[in-house]
Protein backbone atom coordinates (compact mmCIF):
# COMPACT_ATOMS: atom_id res chain seq x y z
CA UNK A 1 0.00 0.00 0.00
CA UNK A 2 3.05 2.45 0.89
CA UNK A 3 4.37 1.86 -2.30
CA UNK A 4 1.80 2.11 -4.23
CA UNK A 5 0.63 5.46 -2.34
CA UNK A 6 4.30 6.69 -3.04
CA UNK A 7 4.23 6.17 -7.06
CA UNK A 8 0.59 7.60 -7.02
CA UNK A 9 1.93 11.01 -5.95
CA UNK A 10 5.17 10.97 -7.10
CA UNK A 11 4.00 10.20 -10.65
CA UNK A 12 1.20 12.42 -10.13
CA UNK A 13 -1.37 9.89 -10.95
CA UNK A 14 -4.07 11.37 -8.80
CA UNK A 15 -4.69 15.11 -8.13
CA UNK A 16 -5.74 14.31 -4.30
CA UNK A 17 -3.29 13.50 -1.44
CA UNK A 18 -3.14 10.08 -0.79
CA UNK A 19 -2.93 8.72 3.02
CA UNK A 20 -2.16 5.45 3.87
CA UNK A 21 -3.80 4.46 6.92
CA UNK A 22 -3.02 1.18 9.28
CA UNK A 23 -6.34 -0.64 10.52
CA UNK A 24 -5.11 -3.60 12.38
CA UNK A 25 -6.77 -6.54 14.17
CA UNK A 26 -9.09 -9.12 14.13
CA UNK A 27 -7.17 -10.84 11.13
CA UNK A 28 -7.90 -8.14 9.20
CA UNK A 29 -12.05 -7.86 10.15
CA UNK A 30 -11.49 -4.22 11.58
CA UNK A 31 -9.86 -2.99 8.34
CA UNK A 32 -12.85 -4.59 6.30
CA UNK A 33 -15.66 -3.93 8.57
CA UNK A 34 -14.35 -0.11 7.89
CA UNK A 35 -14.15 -0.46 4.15
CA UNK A 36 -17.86 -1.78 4.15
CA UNK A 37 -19.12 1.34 6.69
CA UNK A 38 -17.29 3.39 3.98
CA UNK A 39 -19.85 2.30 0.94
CA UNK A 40 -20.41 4.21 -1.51
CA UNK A 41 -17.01 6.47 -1.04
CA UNK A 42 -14.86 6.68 -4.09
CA UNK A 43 -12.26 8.42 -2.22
CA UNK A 44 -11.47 5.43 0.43
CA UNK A 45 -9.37 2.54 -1.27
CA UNK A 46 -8.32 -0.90 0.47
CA UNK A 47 -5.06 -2.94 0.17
CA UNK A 48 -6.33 -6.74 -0.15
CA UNK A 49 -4.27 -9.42 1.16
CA UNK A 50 -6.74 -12.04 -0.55
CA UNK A 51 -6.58 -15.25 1.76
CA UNK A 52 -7.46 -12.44 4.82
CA UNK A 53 -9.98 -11.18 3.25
CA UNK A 54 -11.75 -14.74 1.86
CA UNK A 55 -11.24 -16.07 5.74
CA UNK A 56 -13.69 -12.99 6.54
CA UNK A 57 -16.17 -13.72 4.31
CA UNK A 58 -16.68 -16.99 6.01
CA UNK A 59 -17.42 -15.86 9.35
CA UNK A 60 -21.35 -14.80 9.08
CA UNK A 61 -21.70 -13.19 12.24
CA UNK A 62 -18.95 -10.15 10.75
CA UNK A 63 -21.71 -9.88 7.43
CA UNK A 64 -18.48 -9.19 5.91
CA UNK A 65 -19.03 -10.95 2.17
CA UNK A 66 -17.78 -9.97 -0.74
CA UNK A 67 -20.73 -7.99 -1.74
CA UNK A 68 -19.07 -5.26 0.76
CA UNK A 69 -16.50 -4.56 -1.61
CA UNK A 70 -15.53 -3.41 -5.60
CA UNK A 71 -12.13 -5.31 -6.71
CA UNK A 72 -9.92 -3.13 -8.76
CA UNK A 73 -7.20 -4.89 -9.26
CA UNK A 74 -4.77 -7.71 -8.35
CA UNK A 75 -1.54 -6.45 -9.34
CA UNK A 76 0.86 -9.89 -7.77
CA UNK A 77 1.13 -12.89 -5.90
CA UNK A 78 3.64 -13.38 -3.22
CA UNK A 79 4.27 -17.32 -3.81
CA UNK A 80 5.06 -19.30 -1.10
CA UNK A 81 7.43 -21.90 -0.93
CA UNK A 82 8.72 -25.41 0.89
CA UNK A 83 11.59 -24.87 2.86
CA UNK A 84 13.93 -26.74 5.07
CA UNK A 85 17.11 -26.33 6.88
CA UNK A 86 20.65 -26.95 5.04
CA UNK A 87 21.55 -29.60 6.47
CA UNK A 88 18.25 -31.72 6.01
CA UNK A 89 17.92 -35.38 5.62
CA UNK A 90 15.34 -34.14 2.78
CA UNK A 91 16.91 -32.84 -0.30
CA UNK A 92 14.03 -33.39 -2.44
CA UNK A 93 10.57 -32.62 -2.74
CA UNK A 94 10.11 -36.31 -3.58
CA UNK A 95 12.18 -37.04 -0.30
CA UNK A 96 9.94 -35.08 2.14
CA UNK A 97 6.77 -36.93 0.59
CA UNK A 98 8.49 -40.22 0.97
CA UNK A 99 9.27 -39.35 4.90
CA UNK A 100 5.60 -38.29 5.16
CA UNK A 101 4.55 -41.40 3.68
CA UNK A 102 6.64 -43.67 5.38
CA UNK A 103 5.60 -42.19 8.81
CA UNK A 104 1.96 -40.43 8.89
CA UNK A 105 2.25 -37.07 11.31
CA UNK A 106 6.04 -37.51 11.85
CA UNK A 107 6.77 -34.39 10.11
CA UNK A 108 6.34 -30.45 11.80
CA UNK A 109 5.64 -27.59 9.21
CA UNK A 110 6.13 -23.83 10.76
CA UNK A 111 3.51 -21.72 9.90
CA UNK A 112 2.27 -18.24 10.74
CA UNK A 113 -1.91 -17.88 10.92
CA UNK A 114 -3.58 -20.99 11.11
CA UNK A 115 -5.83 -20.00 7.94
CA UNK A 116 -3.29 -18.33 5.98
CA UNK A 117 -1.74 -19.20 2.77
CA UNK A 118 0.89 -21.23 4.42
CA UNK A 119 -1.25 -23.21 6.08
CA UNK A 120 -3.63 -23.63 3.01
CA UNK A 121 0.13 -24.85 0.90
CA UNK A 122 0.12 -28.11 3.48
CA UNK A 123 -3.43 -28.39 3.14
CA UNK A 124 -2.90 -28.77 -0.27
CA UNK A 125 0.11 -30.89 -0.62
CA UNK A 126 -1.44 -33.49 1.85
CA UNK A 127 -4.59 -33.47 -0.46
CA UNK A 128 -2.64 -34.15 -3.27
CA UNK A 129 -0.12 -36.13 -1.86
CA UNK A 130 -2.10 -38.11 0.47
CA UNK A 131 0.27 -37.18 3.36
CA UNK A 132 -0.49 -35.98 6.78
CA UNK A 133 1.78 -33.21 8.88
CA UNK A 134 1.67 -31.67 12.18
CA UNK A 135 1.48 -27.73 11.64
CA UNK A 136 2.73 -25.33 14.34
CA UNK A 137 1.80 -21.84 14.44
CA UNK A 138 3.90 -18.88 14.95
CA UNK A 139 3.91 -14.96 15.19
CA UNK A 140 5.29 -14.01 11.91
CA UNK A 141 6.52 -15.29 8.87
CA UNK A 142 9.91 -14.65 10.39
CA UNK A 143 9.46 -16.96 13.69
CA UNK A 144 8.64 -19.73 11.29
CA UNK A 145 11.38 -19.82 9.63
CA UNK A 146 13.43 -19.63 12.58
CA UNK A 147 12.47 -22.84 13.50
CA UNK A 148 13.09 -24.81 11.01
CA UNK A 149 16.69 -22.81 10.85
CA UNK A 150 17.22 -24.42 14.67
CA UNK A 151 15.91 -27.78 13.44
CA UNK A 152 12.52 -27.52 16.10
CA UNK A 153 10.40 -28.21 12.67
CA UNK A 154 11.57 -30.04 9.68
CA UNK A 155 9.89 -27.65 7.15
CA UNK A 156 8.01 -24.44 6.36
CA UNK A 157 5.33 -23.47 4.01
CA UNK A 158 5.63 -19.54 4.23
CA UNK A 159 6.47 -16.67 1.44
CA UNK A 160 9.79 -17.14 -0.27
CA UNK A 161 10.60 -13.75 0.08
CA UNK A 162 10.54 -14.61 4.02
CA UNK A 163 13.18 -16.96 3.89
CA UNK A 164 15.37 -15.82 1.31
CA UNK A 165 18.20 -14.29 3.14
CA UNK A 166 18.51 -17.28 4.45
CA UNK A 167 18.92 -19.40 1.58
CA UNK A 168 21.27 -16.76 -0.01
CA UNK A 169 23.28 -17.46 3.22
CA UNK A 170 23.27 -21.10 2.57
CA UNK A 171 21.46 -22.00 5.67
CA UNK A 172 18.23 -23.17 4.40
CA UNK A 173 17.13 -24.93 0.85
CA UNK A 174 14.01 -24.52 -0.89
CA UNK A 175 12.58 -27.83 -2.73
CA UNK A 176 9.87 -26.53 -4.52
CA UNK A 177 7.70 -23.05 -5.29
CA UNK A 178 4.01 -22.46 -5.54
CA UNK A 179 4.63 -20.15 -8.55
CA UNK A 180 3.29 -20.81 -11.74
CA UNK A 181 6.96 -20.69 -13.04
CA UNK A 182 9.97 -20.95 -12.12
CA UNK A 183 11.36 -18.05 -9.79
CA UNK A 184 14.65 -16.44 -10.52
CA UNK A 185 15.99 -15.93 -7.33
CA UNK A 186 15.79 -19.93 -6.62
CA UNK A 187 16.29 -21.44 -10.44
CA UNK A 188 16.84 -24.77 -9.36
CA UNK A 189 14.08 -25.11 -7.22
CA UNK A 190 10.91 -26.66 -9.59
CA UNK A 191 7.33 -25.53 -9.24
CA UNK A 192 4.84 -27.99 -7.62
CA UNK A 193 3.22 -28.00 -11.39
CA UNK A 194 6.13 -29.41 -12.68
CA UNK A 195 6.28 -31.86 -9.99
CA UNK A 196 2.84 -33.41 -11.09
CA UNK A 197 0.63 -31.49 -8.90
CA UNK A 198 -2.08 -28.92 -9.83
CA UNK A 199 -1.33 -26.39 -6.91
CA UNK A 200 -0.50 -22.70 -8.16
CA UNK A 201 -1.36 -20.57 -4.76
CA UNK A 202 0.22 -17.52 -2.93
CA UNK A 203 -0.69 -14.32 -0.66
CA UNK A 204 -2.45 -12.24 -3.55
CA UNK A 205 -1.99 -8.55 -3.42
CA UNK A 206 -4.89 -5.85 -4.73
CA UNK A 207 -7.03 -3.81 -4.49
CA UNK A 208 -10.43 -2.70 -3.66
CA UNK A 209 -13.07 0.40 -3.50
CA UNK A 210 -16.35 -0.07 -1.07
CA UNK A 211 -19.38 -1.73 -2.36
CA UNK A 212 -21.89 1.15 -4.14
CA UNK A 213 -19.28 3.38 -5.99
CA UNK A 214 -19.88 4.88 -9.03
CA UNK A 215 -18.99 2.60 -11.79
CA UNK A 216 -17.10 5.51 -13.54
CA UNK A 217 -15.28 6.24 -10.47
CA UNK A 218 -14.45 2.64 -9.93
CA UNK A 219 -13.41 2.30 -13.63
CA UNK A 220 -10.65 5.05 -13.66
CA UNK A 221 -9.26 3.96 -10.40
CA UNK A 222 -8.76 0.67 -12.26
CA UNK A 223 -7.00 2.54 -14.97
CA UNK A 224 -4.74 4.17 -12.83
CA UNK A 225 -3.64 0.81 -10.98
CA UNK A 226 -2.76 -0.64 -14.51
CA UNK A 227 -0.39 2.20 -14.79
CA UNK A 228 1.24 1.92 -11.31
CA UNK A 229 1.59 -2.09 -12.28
CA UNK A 230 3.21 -0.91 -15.84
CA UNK A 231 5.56 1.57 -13.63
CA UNK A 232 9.27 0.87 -13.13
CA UNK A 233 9.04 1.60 -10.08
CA UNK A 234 6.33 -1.01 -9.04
CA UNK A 235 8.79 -4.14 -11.32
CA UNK A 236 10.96 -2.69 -9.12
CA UNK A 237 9.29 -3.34 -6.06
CA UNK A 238 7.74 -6.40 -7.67
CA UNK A 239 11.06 -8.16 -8.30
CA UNK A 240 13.21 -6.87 -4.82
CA UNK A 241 10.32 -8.74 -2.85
CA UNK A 242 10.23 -11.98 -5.82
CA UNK A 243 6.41 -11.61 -6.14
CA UNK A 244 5.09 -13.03 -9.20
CA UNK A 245 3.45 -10.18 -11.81
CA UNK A 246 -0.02 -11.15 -12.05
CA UNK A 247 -2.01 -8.50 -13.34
CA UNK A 248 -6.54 -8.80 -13.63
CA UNK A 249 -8.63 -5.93 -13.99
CA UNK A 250 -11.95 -5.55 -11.81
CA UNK A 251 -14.36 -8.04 -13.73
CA UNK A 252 -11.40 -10.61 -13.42
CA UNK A 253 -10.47 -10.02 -10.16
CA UNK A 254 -14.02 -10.32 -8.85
CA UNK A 255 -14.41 -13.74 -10.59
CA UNK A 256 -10.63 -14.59 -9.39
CA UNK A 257 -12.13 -13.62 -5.46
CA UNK A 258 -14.90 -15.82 -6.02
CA UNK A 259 -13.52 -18.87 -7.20
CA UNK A 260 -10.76 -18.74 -4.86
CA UNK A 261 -13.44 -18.33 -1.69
CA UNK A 262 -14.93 -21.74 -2.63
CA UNK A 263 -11.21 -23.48 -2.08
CA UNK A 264 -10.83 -21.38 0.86
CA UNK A 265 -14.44 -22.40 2.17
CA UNK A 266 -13.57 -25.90 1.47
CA UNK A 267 -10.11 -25.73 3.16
CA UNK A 268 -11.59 -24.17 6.18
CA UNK A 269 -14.21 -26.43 6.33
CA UNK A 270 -11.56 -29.25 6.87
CA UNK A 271 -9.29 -28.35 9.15
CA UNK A 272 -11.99 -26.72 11.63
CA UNK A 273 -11.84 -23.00 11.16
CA UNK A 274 -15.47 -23.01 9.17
CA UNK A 275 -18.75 -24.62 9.91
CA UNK A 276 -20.07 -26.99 7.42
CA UNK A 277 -22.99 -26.74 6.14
């Protein structure tokens, strides 16, 4: 958001000041319960960390569904990634699987929120794996990856971009992405794709008015997040933090939110953190 507040004035892409403006807590239900008392206010815009928001939705007594909002635009994914210490027994993808396999629940993944996209990456893996882990929560991204650096957890599921100082330094290896390709920064490292298995996930970063603004309103605001996404300053910004450049415009964004809220629902569902129907 302070990035993207910084090319909007310093490129001069809006003739109004632009404030950013943290509203933290409740996993991100204070900052969207304001967005939706904001409705029909072309002048208030959110920064959507998707998986937060979609966990929202899903919690009826907030009222908090999508309908509260207008997506603009997703402008990248932060991809996450499997991780483990150097000096791990596992120097495979394949190898962790095997372990997992060979010994149901033997294996501790670090996490951070218990709903986030980290989380959702095991989910995934033992769905299409038919493995089973023990997952251990921790403050931040950070923490996580701390523990798998002291050998307290044999692996992490959390944004490259968290860990990466770390593998630069040799100290931790990375077996596969959740990228659709490929990421630069760890060449060797293959997708889960090219693995055999359809998972393509990470923390999604956009954009969003309140529900009720005028669609002309809505539609230049979209028009003016293409160009920040276009801007060398935001590939800039894009690359230093190894997001993948995933640009959709509002209609595709909206059907992008939706599709992704029935995996979350279902995901939820499973381990607990939903009721089912």
């Amino acid at each position: 958001a302070r990035v993207v507040a910084d090319i909007l004035t310093r490129d001069k892409l809006v003739n109004q000041p632009v404030t950013v403006v943290n509203r933290a807590g409740g996993g991100g239900a204070i900052a969207y319960t304001y967005i939706k008392s904001k409705r029909g206010d072309p002048h208030t815009i959110m920064a959507v960390a998707s998986l937060s928001l979609l966990t929202q939705t899903m919690r009826p007594e907030l009222g908090l569904g999508l309908d509260n909002y207008t997506p603009l635009a997703f402008i990248a994914q932060d991809p996450q990634a499997v991780i483990v210490a150097s000096d791990s027994p596992y120097r495979t993808f394949k190898d962790l699987i095997d372990a997992a396999r060979r010994e149901p629940n033997s294996l501790v993944a670090s996490i951070t929120s218990p709903g986030g996209s980290g989380r959702l990456l095991v989910w995934l893996i033992e769905r299409e794996t038919g493995t089973r882990y023990k997952v251990v929560s921790f403050k931040s991204g950070g923490d996580a990856i701390i523990q798998v650096m002291g050998g307290h957890t044999q692996f992490t599921t959390e944004n490259i971009s968290e860990g990466y100082a770390a593998v630069e330094a040799k100290k931790l290896r990375v077996l596969a992405v959740s990228s659709a390709q490929r990421l630069p920064v760890v060449p060797d490292a293959p997708t889960l794709r090219e693995l055999g298995y359809d998972i393509h996930i990470g923390t999604g970063r956009g954009f969003a008015m309140p529900a009720g603004v005028p669609k002309e309103a809505a539609a230049q605001m979209e028009a003016i997040l293409e160009r920040v996404y276009k801007s060398a300053a935001w590939k800039e910004h894009a690359e230093r933090n190894m997001y993948e450049n995933i640009w959709m415009g509002s209609t595709e964004y909206a059907r992008h939110l939706a599709q992704r809220r029935v995996q979350m629902q279902e995901f939820l569902q499973s381990i607990g953190l939903a009721p089912k129907p």
